[in-house]
Protein backbone atom coordinates (compact mmCIF):
# COMPACT_ATOMS: atom_id res chain seq x y z
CA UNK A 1 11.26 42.44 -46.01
CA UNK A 2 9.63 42.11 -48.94
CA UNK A 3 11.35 39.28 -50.15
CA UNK A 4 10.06 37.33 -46.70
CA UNK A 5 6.53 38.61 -47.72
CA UNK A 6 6.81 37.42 -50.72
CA UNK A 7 7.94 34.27 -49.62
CA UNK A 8 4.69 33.90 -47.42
CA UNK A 9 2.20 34.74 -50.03
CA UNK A 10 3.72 32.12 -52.29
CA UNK A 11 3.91 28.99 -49.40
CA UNK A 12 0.57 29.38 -48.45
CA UNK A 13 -0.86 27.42 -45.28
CA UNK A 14 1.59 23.94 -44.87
CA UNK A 15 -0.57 23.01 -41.45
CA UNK A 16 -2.06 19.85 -41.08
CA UNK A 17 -6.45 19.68 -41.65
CA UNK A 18 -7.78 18.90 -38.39
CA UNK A 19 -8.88 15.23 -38.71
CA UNK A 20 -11.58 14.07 -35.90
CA UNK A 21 -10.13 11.86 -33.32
CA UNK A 22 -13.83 10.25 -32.83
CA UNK A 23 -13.61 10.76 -29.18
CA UNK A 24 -15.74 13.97 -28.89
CA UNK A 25 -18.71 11.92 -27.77
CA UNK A 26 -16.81 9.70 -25.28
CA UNK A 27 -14.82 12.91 -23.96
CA UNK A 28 -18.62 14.97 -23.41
CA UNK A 29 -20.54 11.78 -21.79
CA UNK A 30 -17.31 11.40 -19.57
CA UNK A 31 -17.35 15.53 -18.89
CA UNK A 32 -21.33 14.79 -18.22
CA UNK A 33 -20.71 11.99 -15.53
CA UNK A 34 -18.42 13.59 -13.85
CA UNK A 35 -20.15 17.19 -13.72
CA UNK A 36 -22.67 15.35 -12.39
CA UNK A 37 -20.79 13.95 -9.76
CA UNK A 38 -19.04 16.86 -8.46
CA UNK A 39 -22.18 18.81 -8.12
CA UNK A 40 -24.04 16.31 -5.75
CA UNK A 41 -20.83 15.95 -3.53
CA UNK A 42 -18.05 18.92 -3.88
CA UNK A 43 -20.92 21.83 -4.66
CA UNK A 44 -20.45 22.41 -8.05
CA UNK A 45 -16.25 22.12 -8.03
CA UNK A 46 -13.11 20.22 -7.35
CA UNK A 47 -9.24 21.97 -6.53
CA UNK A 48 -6.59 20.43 -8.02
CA UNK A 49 -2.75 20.84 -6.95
CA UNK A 50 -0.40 18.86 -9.55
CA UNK A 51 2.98 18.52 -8.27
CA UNK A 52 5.48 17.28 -10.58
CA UNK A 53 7.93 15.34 -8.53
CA UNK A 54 10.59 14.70 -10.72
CA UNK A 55 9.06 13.60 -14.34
CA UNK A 56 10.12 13.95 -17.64
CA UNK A 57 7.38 16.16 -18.36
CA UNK A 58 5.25 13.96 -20.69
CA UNK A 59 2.50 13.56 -18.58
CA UNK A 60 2.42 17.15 -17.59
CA UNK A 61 2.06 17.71 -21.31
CA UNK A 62 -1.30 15.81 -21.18
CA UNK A 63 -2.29 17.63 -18.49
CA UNK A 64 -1.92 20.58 -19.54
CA UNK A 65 -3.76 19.55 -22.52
CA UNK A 66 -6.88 18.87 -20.17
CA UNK A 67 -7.02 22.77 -19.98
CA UNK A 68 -6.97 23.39 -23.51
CA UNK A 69 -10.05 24.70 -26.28
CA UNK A 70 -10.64 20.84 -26.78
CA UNK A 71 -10.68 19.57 -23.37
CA UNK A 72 -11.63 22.42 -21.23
CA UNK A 73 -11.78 20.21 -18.15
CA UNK A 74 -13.32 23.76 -16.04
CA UNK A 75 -16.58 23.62 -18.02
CA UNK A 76 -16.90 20.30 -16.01
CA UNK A 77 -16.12 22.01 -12.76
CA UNK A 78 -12.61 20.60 -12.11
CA UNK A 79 -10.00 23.50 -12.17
CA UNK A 80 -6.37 23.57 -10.92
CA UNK A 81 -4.65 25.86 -8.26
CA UNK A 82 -1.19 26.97 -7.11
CA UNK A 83 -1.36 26.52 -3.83
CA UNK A 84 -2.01 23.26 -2.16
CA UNK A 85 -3.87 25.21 0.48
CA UNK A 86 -6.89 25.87 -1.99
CA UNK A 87 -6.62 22.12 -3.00
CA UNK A 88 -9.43 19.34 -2.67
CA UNK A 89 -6.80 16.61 -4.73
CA UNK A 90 -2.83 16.46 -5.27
CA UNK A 91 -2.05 15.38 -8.77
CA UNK A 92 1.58 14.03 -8.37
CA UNK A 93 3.75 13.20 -11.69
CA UNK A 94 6.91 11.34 -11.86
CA UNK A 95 9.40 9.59 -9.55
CA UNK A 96 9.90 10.93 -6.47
CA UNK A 97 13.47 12.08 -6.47
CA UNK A 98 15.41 12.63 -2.96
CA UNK A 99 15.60 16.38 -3.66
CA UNK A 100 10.91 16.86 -4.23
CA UNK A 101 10.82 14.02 -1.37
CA UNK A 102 10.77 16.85 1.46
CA UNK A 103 8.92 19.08 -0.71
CA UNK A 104 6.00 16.57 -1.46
CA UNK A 105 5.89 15.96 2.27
CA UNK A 106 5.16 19.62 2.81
CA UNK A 107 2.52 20.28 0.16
CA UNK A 108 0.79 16.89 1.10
CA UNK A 109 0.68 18.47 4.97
CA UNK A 110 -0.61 21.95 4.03
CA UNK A 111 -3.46 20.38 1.97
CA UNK A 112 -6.39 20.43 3.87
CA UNK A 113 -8.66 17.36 5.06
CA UNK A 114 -10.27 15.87 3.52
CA UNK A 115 -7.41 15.23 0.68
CA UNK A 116 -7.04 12.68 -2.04
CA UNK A 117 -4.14 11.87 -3.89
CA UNK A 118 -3.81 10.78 -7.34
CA UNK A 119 -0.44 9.35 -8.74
CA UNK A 120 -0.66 10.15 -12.62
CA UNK A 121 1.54 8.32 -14.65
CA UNK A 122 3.85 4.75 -14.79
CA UNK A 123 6.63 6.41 -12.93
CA UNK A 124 4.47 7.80 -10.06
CA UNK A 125 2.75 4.34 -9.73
CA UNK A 126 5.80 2.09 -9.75
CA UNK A 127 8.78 4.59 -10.36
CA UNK A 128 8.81 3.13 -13.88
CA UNK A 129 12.32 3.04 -15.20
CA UNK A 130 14.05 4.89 -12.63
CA UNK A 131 12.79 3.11 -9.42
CA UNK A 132 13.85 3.45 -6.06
CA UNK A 133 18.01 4.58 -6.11
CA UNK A 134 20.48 6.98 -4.43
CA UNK A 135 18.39 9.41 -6.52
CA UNK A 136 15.40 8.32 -6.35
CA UNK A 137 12.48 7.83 -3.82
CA UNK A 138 10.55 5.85 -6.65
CA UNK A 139 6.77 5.58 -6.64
CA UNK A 140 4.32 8.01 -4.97
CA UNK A 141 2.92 5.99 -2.58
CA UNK A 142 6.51 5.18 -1.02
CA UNK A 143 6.75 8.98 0.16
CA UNK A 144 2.44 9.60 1.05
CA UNK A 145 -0.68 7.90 0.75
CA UNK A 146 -2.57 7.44 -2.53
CA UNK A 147 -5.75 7.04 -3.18
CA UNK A 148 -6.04 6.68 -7.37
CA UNK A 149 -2.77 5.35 -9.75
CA UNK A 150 -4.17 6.54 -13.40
CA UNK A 151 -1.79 4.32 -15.49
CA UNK A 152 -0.15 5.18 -18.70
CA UNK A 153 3.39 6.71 -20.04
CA UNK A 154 1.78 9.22 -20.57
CA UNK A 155 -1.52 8.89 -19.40
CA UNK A 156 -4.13 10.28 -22.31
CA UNK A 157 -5.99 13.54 -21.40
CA UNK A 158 -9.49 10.82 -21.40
CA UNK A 159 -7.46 8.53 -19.38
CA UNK A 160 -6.82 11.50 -16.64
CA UNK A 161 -10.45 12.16 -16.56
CA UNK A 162 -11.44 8.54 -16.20
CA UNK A 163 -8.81 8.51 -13.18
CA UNK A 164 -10.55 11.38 -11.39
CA UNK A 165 -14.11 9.80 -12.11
CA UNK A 166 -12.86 7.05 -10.32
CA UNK A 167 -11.68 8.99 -7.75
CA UNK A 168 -14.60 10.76 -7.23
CA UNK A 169 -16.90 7.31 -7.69
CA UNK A 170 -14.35 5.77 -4.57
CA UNK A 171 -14.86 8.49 -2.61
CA UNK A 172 -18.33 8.35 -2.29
């Protein structure tokens, strides 16, 4: 044990500095606009259900992401749930594959009206590489309605937010 100790005290810290990614002012005036937004027309916050419909997990990475220290997407009123009964918007990832088809149909029904769906990612807009197969249902929109495709493989945390300002702008 003390040999492990040892060998702590004499690596020292090997993490990376934190180097600015110059998009703190973008990311706050985009948190501002859409704060703004949400307040005047959802009272103060906006539900969102992501359903992951048979991705590769990248852009559930980046969303994820929008709930970290640096993002903290709730400070702009925009939180998500796990039930798509408490749900304003259904954040889908991913392909639709034959086995989530039924089960996307279900959480798209027990949403309640007014809903909005957002298809978050290249393979939820077009099925990407995958497309429609014995396997595969391919984009979103070929299983429900959607109202917002948020491009990108993956889409950046900033680009997610610009999606849902848009959704919230065409909803109007």
């Amino acid at each position: 044990m003390l040999r492990l100790f040892k060998k702590i005290l004499t690596t020292g810290v090997v993490t990376e500095p934190f180097a600015a990614h110059g998009n703190e002012a973008e990311l706050e005036q985009l948190g501002i606009e859409i704060k703004s937004h949400i307040d005047k027309q959802f009272s103060g916050s906006i539900a969102i259900r992501q359903v992951d419909a048979g991705s590769c997990n990248g852009c559930e990475l980046e969303i994820h992401a929008l709930n970290n220290p640096f993002y903290d997407i709730e400070r702009f009123g925009i939180h998500f749930v796990a039930s798509p009964r408490h749900a304003d918007v259904l954040l889908v990832t991913g392909p639709v594959s034959r086995h989530m088809q039924t089960a996307l149909l279900r959480t798209y029904e027990a949403t309640p009206n007014p809903k909005w769906v957002v298809a978050a990612g290249d393979c939820a807009a077009c099925g990407g590489e995958f497309g429609v197969s014995y396997a595969s249902c391919g984009a979103v929109s070929n299983v429900i309605p959607v109202d917002v495709v948020i491009p990108g493989c993956p889409p950046t945390p900033l680009a997610l937010m610009k999606g849902l300002l848009g959704l919230i702008n065409a909803k109007k």
